[in-house]
PDB file of N, CA and C in Angstrom:
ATOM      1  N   UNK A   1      14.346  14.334  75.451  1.00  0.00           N
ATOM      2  CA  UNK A   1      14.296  15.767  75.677  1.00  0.00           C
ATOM      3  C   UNK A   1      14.980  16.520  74.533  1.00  0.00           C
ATOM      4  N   UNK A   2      16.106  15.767  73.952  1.00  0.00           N
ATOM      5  CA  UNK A   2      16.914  16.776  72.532  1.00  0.00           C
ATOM      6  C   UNK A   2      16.237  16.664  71.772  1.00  0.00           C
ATOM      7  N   UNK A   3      14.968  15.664  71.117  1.00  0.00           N
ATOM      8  CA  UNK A   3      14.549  15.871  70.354  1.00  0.00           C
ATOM      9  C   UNK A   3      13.371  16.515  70.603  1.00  0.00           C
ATOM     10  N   UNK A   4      12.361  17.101  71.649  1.00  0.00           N
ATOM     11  CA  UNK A   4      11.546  17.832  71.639  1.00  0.00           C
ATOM     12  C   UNK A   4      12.104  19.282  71.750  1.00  0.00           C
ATOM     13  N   UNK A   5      13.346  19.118  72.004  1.00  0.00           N
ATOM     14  CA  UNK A   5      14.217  20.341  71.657  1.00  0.00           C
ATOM     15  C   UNK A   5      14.217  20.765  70.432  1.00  0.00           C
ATOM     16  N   UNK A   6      14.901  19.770  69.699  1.00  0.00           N
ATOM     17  CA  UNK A   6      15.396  19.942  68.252  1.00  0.00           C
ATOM     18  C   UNK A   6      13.556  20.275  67.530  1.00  0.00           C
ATOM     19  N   UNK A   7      12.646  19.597  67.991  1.00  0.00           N
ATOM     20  CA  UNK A   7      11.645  19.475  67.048  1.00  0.00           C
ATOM     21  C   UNK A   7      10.613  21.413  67.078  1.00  0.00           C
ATOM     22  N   UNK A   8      11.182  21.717  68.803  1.00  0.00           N
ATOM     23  CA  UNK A   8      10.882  23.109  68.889  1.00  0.00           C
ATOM     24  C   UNK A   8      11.416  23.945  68.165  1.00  0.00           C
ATOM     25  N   UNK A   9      13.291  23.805  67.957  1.00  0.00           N
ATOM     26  CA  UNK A   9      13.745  24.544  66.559  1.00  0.00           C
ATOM     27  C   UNK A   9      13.034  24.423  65.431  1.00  0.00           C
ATOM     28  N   UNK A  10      13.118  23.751  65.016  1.00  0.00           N
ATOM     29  CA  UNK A  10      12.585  23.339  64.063  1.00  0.00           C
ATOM     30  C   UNK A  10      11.543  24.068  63.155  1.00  0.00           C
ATOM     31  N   UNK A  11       9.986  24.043  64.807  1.00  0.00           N
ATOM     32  CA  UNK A  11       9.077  24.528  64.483  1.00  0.00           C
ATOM     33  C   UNK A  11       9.299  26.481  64.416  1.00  0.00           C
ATOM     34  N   UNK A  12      10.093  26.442  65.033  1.00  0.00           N
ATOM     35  CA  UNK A  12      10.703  28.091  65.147  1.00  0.00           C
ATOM     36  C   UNK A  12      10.820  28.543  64.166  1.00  0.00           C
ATOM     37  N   UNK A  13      11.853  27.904  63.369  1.00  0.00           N
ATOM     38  CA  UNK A  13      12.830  27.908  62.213  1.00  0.00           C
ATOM     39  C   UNK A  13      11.569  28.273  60.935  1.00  0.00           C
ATOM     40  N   UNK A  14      10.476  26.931  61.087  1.00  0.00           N
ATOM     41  CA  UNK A  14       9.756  26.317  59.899  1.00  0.00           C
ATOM     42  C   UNK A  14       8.608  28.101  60.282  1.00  0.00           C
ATOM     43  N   UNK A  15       8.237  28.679  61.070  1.00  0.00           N
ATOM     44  CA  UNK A  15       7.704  29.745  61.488  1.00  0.00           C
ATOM     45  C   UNK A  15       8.237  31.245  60.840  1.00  0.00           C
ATOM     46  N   UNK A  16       9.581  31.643  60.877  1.00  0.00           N
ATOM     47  CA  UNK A  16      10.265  32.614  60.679  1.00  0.00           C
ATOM     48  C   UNK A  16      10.233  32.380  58.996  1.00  0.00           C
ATOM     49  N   UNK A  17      10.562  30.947  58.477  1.00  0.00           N
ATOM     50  CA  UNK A  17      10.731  31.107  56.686  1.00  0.00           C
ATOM     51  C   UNK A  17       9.176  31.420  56.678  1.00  0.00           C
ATOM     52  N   UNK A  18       7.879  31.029  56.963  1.00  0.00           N
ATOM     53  CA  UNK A  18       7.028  31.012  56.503  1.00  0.00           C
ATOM     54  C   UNK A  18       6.521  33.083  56.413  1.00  0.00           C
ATOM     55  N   UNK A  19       6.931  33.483  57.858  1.00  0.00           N
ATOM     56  CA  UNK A  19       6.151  34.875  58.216  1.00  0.00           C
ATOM     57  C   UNK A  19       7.975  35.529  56.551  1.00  0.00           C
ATOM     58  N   UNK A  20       8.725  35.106  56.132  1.00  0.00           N
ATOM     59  CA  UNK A  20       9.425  35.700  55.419  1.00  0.00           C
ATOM     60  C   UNK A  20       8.883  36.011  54.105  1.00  0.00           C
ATOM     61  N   UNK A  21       8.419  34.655  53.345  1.00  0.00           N
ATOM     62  CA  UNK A  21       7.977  34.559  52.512  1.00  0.00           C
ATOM     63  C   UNK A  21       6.569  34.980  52.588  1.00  0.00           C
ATOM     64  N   UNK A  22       5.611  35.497  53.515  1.00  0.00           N
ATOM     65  CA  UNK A  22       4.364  35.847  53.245  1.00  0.00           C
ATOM     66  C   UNK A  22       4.418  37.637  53.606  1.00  0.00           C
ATOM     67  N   UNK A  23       5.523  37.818  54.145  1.00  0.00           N
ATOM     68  CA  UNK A  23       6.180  39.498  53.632  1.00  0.00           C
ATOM     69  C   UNK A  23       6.830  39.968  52.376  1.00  0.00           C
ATOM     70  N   UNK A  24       7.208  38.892  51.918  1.00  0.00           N
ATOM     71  CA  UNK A  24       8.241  39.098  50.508  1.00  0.00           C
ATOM     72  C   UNK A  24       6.353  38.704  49.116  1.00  0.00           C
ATOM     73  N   UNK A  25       5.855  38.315  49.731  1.00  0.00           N
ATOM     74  CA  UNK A  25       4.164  38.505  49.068  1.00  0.00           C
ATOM     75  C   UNK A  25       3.726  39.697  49.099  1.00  0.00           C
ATOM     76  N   UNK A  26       3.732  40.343  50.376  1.00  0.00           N
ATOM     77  CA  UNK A  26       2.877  41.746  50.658  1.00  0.00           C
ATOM     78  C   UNK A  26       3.774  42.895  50.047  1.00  0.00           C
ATOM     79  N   UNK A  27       4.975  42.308  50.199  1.00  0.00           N
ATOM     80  CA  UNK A  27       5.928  43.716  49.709  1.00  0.00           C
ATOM     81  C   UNK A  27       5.686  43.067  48.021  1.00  0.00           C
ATOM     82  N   UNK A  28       5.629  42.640  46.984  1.00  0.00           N
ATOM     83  CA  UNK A  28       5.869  42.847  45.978  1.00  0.00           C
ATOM     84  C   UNK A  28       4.190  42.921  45.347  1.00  0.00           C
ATOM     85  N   UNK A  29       3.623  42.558  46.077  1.00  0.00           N
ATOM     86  CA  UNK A  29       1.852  43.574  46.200  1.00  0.00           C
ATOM     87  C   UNK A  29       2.174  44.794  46.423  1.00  0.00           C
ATOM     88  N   UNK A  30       2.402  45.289  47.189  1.00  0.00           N
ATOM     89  CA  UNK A  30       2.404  46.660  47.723  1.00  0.00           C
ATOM     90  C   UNK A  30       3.371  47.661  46.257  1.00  0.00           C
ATOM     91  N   UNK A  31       4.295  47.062  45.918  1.00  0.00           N
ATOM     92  CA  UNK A  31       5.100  47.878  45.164  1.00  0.00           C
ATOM     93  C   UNK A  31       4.588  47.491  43.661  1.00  0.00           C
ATOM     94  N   UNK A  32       3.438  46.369  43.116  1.00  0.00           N
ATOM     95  CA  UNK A  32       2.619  46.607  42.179  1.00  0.00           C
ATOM     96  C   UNK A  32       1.501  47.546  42.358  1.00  0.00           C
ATOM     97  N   UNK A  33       0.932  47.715  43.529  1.00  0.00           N
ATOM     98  CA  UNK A  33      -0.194  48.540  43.892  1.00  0.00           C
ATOM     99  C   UNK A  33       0.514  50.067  43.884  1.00  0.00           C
ATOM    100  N   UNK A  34       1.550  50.370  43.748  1.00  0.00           N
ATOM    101  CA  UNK A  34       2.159  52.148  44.002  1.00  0.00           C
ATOM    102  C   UNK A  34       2.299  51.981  41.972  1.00  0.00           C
ATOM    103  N   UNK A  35       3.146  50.771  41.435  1.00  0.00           N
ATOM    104  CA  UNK A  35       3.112  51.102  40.200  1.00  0.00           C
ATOM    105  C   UNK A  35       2.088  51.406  39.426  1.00  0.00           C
ATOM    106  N   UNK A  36       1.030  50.928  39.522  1.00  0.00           N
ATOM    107  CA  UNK A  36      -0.433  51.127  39.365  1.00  0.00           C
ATOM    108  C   UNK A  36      -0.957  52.406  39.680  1.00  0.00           C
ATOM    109  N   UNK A  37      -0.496  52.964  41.313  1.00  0.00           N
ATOM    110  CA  UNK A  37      -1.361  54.195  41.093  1.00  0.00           C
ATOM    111  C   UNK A  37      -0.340  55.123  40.366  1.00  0.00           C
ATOM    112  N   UNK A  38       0.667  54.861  40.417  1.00  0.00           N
ATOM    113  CA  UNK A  38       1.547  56.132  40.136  1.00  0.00           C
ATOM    114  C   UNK A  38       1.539  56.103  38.325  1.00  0.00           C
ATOM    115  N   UNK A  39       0.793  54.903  37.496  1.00  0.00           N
ATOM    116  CA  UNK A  39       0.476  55.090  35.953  1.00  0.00           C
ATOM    117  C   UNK A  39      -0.243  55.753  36.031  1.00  0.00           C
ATOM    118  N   UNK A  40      -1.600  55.127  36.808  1.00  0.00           N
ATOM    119  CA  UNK A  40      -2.943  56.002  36.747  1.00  0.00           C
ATOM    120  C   UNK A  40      -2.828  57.241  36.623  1.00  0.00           C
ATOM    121  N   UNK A  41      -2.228  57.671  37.892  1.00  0.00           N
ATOM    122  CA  UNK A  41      -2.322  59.345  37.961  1.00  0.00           C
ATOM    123  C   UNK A  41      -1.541  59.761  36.473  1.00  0.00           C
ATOM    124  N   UNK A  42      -0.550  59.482  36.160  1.00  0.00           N
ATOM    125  CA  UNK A  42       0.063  60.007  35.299  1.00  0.00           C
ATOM    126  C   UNK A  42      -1.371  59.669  34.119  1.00  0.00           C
ATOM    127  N   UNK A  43      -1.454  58.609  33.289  1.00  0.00           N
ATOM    128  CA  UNK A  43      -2.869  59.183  32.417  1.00  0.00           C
ATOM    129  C   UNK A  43      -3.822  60.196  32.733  1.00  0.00           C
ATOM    130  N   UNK A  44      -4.154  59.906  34.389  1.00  0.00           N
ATOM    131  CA  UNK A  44      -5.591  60.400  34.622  1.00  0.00           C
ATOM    132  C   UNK A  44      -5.018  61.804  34.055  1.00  0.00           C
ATOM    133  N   UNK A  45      -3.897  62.950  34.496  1.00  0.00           N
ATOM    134  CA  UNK A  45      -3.244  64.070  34.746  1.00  0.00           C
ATOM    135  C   UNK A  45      -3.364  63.953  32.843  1.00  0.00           C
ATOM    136  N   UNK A  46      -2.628  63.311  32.163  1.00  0.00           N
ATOM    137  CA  UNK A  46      -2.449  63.361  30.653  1.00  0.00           C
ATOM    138  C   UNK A  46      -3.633  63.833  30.447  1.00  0.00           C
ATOM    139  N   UNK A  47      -4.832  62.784  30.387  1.00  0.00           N
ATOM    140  CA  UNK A  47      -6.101  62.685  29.842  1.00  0.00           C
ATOM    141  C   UNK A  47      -6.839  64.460  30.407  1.00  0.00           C
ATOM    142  N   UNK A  48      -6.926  64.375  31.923  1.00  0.00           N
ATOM    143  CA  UNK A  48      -7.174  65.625  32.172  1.00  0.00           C
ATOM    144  C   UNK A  48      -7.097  67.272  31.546  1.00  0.00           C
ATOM    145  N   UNK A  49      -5.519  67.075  30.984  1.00  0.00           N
ATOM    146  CA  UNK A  49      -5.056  67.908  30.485  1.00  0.00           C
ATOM    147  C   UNK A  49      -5.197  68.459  29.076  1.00  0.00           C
ATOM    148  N   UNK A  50      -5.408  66.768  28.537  1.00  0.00           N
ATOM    149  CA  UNK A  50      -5.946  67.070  27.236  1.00  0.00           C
ATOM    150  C   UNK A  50      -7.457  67.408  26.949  1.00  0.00           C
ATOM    151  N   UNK A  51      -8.341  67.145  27.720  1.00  0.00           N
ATOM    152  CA  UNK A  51      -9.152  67.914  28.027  1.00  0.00           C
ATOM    153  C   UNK A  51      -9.550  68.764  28.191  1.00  0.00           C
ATOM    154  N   UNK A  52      -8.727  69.465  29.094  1.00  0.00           N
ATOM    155  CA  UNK A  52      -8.907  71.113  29.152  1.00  0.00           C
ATOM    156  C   UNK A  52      -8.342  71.854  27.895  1.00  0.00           C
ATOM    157  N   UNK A  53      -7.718  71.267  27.372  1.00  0.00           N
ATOM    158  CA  UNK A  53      -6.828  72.088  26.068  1.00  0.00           C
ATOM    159  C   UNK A  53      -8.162  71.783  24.860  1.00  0.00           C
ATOM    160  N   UNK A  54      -8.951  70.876  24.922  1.00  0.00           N
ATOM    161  CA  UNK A  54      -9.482  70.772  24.277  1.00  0.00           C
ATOM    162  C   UNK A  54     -11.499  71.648  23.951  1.00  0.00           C
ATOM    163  N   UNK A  55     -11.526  71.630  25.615  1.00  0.00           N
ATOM    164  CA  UNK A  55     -12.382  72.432  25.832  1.00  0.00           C
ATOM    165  C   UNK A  55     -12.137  73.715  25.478  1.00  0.00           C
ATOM    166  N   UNK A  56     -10.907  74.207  25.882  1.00  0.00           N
ATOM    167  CA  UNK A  56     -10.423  75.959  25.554  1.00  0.00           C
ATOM    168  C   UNK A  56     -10.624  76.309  24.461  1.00  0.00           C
ATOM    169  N   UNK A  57     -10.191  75.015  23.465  1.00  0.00           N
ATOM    170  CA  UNK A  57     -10.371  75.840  21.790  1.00  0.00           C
ATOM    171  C   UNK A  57     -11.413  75.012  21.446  1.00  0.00           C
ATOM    172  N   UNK A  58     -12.837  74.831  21.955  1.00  0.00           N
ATOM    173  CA  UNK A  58     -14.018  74.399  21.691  1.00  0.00           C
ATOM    174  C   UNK A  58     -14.846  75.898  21.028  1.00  0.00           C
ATOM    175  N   UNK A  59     -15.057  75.720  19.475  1.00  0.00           N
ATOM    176  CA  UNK A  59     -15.537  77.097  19.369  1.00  0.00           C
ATOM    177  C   UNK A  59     -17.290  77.126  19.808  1.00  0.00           C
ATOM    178  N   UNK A  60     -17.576  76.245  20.341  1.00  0.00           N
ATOM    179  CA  UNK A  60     -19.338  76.632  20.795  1.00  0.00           C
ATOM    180  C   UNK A  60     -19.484  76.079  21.930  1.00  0.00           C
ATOM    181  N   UNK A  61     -20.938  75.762  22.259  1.00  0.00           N
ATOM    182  CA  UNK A  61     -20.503  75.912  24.085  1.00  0.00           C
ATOM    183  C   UNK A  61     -21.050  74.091  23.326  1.00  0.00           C
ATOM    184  N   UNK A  62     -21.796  73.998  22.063  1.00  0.00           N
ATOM    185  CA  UNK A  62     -22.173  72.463  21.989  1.00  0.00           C
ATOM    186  C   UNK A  62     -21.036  71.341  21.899  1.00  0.00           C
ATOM    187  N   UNK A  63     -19.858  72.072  21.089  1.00  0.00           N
ATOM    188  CA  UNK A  63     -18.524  71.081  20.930  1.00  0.00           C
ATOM    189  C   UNK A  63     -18.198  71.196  22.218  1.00  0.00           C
ATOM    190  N   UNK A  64     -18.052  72.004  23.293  1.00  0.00           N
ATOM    191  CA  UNK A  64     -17.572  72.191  24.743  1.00  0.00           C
ATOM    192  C   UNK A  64     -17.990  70.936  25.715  1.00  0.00           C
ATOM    193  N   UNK A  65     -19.435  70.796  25.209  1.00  0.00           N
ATOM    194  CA  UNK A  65     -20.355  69.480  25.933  1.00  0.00           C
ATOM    195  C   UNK A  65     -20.106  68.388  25.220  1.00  0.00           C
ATOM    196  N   UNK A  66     -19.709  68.149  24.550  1.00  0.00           N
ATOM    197  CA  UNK A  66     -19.323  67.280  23.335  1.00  0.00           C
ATOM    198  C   UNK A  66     -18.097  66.346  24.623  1.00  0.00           C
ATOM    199  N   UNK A  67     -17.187  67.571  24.551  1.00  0.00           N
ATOM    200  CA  UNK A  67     -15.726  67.102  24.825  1.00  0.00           C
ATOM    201  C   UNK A  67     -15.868  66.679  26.259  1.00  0.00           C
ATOM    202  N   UNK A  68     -16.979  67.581  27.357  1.00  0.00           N
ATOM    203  CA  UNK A  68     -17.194  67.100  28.541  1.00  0.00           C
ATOM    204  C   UNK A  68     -16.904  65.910  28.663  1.00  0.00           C
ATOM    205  N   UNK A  69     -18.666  65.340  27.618  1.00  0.00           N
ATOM    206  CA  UNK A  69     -19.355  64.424  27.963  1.00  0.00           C
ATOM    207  C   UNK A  69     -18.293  63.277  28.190  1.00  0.00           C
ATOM    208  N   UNK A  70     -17.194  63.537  26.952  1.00  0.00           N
ATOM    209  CA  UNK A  70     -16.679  62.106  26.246  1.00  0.00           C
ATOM    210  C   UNK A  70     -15.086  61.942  27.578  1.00  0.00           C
ATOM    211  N   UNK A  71     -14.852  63.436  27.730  1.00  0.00           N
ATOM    212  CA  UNK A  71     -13.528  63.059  28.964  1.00  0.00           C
ATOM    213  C   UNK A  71     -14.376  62.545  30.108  1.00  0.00           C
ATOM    214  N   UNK A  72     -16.132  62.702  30.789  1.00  0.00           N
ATOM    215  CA  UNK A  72     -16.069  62.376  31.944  1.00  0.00           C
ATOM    216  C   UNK A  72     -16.850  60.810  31.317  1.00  0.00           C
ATOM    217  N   UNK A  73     -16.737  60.130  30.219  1.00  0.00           N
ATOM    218  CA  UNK A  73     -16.788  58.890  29.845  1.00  0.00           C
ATOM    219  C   UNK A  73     -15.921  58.286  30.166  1.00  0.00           C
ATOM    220  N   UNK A  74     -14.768  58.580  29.782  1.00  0.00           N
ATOM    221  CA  UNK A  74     -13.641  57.765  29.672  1.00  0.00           C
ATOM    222  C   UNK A  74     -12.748  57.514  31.148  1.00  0.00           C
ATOM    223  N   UNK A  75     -13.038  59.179  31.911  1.00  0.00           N
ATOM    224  CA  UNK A  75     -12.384  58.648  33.097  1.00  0.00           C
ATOM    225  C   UNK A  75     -13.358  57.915  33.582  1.00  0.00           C
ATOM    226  N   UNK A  76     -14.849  58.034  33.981  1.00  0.00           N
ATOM    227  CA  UNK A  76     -14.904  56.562  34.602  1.00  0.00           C
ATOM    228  C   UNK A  76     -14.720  55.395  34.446  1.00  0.00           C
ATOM    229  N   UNK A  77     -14.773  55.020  32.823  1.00  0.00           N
ATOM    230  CA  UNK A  77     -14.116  53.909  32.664  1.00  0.00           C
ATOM    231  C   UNK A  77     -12.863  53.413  32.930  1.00  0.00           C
ATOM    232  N   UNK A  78     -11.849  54.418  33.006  1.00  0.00           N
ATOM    233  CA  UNK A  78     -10.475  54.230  33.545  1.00  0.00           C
ATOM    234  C   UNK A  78     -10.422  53.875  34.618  1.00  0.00           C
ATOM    235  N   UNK A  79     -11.524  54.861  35.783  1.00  0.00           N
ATOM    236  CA  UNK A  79     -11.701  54.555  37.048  1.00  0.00           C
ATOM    237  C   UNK A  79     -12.565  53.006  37.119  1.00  0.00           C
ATOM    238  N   UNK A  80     -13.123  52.799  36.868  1.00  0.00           N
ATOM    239  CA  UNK A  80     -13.442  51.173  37.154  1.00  0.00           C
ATOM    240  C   UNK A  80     -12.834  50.198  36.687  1.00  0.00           C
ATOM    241  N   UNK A  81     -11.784  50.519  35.233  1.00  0.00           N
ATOM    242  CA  UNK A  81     -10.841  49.725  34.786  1.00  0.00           C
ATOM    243  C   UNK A  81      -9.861  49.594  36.300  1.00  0.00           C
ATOM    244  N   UNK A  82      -9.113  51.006  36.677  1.00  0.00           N
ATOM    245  CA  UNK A  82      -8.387  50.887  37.441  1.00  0.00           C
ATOM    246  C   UNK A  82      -8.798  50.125  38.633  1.00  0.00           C
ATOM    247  N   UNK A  83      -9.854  50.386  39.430  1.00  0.00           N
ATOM    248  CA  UNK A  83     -10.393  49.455  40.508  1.00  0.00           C
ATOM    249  C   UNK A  83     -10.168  48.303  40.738  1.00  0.00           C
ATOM    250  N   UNK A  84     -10.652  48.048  39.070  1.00  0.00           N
ATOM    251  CA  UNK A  84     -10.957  46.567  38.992  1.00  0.00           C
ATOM    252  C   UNK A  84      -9.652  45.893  38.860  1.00  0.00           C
ATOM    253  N   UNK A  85      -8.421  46.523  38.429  1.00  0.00           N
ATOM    254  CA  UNK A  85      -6.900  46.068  38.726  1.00  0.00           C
ATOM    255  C   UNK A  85      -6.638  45.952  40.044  1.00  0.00           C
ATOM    256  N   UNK A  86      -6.761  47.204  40.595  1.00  0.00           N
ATOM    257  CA  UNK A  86      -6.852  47.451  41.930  1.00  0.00           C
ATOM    258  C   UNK A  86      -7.260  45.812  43.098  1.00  0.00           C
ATOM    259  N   UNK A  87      -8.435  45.389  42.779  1.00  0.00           N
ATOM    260  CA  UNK A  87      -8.976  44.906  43.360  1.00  0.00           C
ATOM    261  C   UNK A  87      -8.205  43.180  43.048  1.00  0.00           C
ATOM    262  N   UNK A  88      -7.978  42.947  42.052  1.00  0.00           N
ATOM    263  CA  UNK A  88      -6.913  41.696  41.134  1.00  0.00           C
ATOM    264  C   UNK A  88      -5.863  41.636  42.545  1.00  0.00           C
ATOM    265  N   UNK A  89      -5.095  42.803  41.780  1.00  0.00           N
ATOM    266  CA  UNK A  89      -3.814  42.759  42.687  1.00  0.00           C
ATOM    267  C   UNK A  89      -3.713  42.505  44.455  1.00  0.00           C
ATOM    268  N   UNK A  90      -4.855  42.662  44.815  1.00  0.00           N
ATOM    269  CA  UNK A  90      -4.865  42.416  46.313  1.00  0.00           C
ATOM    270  C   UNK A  90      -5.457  41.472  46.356  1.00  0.00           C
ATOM    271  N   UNK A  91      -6.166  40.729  46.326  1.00  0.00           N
ATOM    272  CA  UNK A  91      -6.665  39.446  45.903  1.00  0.00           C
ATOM    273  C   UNK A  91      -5.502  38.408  45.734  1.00  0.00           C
ATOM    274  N   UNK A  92      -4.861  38.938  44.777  1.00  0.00           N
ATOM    275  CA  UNK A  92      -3.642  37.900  44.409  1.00  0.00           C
ATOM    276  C   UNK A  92      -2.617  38.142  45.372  1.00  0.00           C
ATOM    277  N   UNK A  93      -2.144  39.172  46.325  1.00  0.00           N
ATOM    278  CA  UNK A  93      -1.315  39.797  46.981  1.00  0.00           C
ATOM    279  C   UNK A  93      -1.723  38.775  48.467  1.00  0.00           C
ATOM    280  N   UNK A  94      -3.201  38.642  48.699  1.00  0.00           N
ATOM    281  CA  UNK A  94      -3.737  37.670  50.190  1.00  0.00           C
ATOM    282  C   UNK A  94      -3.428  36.937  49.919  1.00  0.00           C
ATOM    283  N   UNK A  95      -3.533  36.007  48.186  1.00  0.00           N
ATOM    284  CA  UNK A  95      -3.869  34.360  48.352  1.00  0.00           C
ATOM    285  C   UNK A  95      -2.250  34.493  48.418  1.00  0.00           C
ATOM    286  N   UNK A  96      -0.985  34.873  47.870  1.00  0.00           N
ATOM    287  CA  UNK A  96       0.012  34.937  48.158  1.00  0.00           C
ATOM    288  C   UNK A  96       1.147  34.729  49.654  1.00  0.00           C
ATOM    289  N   UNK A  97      -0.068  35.516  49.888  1.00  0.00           N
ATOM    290  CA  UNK A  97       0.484  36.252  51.571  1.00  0.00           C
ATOM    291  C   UNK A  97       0.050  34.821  52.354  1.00  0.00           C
ATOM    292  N   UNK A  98      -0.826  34.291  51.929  1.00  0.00           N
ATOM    293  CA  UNK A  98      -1.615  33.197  52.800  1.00  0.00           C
ATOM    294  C   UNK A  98      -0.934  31.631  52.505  1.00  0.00           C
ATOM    295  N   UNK A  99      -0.664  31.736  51.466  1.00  0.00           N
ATOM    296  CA  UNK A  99      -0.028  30.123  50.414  1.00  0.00           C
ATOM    297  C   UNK A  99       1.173  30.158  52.139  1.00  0.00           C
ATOM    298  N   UNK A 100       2.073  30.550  51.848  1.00  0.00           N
ATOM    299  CA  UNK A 100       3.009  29.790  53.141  1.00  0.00           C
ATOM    300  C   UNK A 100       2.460  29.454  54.182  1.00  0.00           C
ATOM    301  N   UNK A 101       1.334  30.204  54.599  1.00  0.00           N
ATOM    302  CA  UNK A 101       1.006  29.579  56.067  1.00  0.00           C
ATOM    303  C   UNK A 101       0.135  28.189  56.228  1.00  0.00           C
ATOM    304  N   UNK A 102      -0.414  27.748  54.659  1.00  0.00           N
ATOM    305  CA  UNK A 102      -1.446  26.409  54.292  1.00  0.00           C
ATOM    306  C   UNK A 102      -0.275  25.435  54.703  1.00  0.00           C
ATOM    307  N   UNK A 103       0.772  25.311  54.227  1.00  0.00           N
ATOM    308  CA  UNK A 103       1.560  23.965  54.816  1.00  0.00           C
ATOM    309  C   UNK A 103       1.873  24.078  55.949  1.00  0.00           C
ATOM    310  N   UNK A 104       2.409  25.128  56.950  1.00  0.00           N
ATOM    311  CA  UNK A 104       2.649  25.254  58.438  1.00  0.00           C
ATOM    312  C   UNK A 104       1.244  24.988  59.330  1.00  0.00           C
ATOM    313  N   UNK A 105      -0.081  25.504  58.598  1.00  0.00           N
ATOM    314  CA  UNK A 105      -1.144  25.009  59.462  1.00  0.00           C
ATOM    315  C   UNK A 105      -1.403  23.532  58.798  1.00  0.00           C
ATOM    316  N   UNK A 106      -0.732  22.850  57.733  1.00  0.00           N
ATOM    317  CA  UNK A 106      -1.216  21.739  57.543  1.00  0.00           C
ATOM    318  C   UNK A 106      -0.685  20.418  58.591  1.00  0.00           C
ATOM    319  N   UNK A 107       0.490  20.728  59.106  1.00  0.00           N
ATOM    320  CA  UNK A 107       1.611  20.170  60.049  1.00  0.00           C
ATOM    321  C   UNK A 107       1.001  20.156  61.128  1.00  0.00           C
ATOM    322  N   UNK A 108       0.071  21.272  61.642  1.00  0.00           N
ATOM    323  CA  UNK A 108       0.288  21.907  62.934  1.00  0.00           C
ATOM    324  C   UNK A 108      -1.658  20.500  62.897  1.00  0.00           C
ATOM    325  N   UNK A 109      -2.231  20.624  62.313  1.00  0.00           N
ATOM    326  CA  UNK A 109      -3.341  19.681  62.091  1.00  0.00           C
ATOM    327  C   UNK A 109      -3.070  18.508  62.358  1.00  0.00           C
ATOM    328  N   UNK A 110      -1.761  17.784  61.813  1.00  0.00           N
ATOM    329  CA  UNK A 110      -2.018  16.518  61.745  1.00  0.00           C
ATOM    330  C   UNK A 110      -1.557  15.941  63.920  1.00  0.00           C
TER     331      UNK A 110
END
């Protein structure tokens, strides 16, 4: 009986490190995913800005389309650059989140 005791700690114990370490995954995802948006915005806002400063002293309406064309180029590329980070980081943030629980369900199998 002490040792189906002890072996229930155990499994308790081996439970609590695992749900620790697959939070200490999501939290250092989560706080790459805020550093990420909080660059973005800051370029997107830069880039934006330089844009408009650039349109203002556009002396024809053709350099005006010029400058459009090329700021709403670049942010989408930023925007699918960013995504596509976006999409990395959570990806890597699951298989993270998930790695501790492969040896606790590997135990729980045999």
């Amino acid at each position: 009986m002490q040792n189906a005791f002890d072996d229930f700690q155990k499994f308790g114990k081996d439970n609590v490190d695992v749900a620790v370490k697959s939070a200490d995954a999501v939290n250092k995802g989560i706080q790459a995913l805020a550093t990420e948006a909080a660059g973005y915005s800051k370029h997107s806002f830069e880039a934006g800005a330089s844009a408009m400063g650039q349109l203002f002293s556009a002396g024809s309406i053709d350099k005006a389309m010029e400058v459009q064309a090329e700021y709403l180029r670049s942010a989408y590329e930023g925007y699918v650059g960013q995504a596509t980070r976006v999409s990395e980081i959570v990806t890597d943030m699951a298989k993270d989140a998930y790695q501790p629980y492969q040896s606790l369900f590997a135990k729980v199998g045999r």
